[in-house]
N, C-alpha and C. Protein backbone atom coordinates (compact mmCIF):
# COMPACT_ATOMS: atom_id res chain seq x y z
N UNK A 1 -106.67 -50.26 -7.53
CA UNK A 1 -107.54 -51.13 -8.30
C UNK A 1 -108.97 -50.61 -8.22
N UNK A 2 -109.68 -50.85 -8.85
CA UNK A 2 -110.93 -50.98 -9.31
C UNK A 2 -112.08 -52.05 -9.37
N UNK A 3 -113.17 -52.23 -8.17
CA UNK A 3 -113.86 -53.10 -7.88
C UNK A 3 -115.49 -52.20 -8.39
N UNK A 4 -115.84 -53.08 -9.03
CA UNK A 4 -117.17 -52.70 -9.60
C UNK A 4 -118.33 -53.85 -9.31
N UNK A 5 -119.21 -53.36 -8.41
CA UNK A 5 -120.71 -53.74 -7.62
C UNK A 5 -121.46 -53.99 -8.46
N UNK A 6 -122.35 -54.88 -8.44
CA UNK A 6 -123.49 -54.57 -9.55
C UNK A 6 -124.81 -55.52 -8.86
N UNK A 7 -125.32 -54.35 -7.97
CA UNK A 7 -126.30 -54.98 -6.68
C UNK A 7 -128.18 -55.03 -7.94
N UNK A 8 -128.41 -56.37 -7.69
CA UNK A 8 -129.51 -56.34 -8.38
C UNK A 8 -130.96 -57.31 -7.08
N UNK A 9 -132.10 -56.76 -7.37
CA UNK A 9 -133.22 -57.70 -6.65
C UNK A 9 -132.98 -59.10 -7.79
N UNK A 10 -133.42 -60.14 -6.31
CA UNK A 10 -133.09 -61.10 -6.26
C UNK A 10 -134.46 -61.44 -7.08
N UNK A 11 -134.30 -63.28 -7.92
CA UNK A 11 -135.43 -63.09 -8.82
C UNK A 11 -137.12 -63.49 -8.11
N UNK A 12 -137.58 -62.45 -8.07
CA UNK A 12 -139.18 -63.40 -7.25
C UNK A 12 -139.65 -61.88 -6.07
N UNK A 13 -138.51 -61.03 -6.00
CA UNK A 13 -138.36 -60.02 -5.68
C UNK A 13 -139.55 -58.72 -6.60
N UNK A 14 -140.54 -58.54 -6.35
CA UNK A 14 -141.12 -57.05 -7.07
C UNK A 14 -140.45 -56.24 -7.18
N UNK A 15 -139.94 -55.58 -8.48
CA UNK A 15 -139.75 -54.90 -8.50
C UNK A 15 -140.36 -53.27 -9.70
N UNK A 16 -140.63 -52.36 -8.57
CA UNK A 16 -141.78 -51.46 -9.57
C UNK A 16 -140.79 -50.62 -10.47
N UNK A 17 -139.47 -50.36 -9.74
CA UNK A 17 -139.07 -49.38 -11.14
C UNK A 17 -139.09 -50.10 -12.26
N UNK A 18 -138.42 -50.75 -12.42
CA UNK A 18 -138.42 -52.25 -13.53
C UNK A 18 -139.65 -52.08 -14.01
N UNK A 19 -140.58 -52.06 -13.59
CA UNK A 19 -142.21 -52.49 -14.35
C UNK A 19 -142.49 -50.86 -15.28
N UNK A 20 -142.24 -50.00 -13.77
CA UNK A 20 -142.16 -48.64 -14.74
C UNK A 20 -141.54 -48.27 -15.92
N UNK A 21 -140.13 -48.72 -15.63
CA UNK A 21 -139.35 -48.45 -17.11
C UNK A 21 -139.91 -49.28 -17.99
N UNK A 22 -140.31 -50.64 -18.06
CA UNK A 22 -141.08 -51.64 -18.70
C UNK A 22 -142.18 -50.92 -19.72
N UNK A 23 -142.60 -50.22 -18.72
CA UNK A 23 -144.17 -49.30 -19.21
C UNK A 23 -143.59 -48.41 -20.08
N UNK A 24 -142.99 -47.30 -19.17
CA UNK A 24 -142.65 -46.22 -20.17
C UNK A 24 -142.09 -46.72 -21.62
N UNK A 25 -140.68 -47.19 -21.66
CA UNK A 25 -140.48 -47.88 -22.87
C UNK A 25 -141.41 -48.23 -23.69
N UNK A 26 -142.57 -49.21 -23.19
CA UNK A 26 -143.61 -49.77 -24.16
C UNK A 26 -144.57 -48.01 -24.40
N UNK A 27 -144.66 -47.36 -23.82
CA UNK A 27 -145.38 -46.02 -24.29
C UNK A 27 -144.66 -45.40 -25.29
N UNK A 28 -143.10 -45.65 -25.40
CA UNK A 28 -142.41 -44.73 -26.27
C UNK A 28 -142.46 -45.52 -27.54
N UNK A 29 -142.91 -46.85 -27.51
CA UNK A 29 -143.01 -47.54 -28.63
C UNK A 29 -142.21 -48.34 -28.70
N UNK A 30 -141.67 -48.98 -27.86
CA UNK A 30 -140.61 -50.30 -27.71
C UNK A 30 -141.36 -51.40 -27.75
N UNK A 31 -141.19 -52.12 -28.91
CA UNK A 31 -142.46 -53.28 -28.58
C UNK A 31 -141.33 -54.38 -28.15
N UNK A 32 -142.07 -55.47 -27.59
CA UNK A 32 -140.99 -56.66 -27.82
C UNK A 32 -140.21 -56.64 -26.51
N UNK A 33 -140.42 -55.92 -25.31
CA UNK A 33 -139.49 -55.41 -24.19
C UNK A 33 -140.00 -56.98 -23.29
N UNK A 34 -139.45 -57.27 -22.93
CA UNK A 34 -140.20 -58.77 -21.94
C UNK A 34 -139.54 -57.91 -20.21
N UNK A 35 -139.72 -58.94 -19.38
CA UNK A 35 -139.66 -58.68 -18.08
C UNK A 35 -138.17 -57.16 -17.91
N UNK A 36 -138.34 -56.28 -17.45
CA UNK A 36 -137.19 -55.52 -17.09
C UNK A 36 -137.15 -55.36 -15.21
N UNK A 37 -135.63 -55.80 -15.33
CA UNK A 37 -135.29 -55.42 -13.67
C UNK A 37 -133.99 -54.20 -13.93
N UNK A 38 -134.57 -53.31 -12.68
CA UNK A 38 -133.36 -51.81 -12.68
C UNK A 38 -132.40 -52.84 -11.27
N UNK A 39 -131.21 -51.97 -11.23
CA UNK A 39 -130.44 -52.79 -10.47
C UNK A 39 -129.56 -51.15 -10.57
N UNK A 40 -128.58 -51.44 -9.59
CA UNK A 40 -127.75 -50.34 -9.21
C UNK A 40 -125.85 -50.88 -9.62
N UNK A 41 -125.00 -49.74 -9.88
CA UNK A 41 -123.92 -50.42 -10.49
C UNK A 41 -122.98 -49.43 -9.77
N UNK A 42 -122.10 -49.81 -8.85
CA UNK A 42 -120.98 -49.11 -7.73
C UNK A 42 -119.63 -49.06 -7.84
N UNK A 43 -119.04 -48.09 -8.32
CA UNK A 43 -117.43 -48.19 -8.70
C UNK A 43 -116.69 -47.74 -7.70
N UNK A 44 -116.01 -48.77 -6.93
CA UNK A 44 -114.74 -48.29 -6.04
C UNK A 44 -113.73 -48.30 -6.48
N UNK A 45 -112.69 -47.02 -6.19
CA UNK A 45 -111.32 -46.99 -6.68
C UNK A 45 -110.76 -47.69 -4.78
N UNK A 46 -109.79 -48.42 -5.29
CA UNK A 46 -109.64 -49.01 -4.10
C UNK A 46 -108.09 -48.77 -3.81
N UNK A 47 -106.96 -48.65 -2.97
CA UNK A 47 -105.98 -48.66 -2.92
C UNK A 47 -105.31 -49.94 -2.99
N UNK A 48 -106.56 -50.97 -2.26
CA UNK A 48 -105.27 -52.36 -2.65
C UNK A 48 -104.64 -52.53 -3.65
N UNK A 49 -103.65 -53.48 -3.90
CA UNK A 49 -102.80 -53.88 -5.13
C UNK A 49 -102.71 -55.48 -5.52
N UNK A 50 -103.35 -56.39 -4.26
CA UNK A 50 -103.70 -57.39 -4.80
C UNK A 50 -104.85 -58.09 -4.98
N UNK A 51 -104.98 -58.36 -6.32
CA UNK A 51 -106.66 -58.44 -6.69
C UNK A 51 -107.44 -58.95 -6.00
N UNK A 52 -107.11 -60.31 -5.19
CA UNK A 52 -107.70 -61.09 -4.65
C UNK A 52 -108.27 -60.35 -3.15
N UNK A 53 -107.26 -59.58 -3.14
CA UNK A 53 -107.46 -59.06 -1.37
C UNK A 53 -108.66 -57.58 -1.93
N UNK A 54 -108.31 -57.10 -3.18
CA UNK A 54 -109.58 -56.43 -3.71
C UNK A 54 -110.73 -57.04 -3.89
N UNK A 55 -111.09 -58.13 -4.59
CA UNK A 55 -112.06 -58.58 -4.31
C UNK A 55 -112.81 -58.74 -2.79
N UNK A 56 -111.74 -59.49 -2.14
CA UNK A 56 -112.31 -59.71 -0.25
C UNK A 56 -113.20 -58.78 0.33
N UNK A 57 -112.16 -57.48 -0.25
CA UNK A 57 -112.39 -56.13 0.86
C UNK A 57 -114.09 -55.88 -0.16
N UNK A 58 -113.87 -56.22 -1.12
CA UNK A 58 -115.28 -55.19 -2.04
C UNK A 58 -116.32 -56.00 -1.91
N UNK A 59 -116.50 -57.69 -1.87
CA UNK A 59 -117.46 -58.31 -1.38
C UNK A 59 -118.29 -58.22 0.08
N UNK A 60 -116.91 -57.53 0.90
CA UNK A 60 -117.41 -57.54 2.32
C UNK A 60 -118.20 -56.03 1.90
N UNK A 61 -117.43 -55.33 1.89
CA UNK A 61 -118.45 -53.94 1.86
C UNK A 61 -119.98 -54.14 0.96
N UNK A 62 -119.91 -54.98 -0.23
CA UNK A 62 -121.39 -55.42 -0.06
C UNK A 62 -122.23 -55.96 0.44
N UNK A 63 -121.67 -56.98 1.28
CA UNK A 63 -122.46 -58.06 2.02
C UNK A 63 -122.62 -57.18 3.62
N UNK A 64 -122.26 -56.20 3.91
CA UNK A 64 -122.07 -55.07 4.72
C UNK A 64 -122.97 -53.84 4.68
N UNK A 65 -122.88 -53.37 3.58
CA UNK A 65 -123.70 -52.19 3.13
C UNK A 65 -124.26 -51.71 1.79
N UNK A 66 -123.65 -52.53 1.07
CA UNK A 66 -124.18 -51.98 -0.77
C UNK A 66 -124.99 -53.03 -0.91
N UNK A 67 -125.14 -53.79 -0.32
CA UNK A 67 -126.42 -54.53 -1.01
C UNK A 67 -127.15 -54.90 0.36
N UNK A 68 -128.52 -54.69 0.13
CA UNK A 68 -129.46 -55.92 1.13
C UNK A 68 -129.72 -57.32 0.56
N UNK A 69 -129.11 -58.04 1.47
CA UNK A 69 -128.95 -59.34 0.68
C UNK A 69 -130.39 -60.18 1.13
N UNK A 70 -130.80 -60.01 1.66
CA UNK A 70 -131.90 -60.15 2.25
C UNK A 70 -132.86 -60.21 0.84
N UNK A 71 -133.02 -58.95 0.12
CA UNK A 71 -133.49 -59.05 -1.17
C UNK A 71 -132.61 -58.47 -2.51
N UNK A 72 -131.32 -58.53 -2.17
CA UNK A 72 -130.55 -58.91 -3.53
C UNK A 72 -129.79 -59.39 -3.51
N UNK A 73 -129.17 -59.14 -5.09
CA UNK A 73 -127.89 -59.83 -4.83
C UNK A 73 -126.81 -59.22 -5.56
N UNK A 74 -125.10 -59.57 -5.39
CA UNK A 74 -124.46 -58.77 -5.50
C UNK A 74 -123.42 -59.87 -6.32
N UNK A 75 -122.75 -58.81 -7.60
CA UNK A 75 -121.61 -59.07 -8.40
C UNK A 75 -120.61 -58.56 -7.99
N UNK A 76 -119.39 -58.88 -8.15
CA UNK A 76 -118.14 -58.03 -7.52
C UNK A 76 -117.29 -58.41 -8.78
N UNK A 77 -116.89 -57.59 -9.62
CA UNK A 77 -115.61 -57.42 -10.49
C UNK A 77 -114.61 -56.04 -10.09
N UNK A 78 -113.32 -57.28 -10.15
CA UNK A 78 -112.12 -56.04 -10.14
C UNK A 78 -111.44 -56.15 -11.04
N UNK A 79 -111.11 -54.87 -11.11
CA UNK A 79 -110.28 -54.74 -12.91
C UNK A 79 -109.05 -53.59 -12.97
């Protein structure tokens, strides 16, 4: 199976790449862009076979190490 992360700062959190891409975009002529947050997106191929126990195992490894929860936060889809 297939568990896919999608670790983002939490909202209230600064975040400068976000502001950067924000910028650049508006330099390339993107008008109309409102607040942008960058966030990171993690694909595990996983050996389990039951979804639920895929999910378990892929939430713990974020709440573990793919995300600082401290200042983010974390999606877990398995597919």
């Amino acid at each position: 199976m297939k568990a896919i992360v999608t670790v983002m700062l939490k909202p209230g959190v600064l975040d400068p790449q976000g502001r950067a891409i924000g910028h650049a975009l508006e330099t390339l002529g993107f008008d109309g862009v409102g607040e942008v947050r960058a966030g990171k997106i993690i694909e595990l191929e996983l050996a389990e076979t039951d979804a639920a126990k895929a999910q378990a195992a892929a939430e713990a490894m974020a709440d573990k190490l793919l995300a600082n929860t401290v200042i983010e936060s974390y999606r877990v889809e398995v597919v």
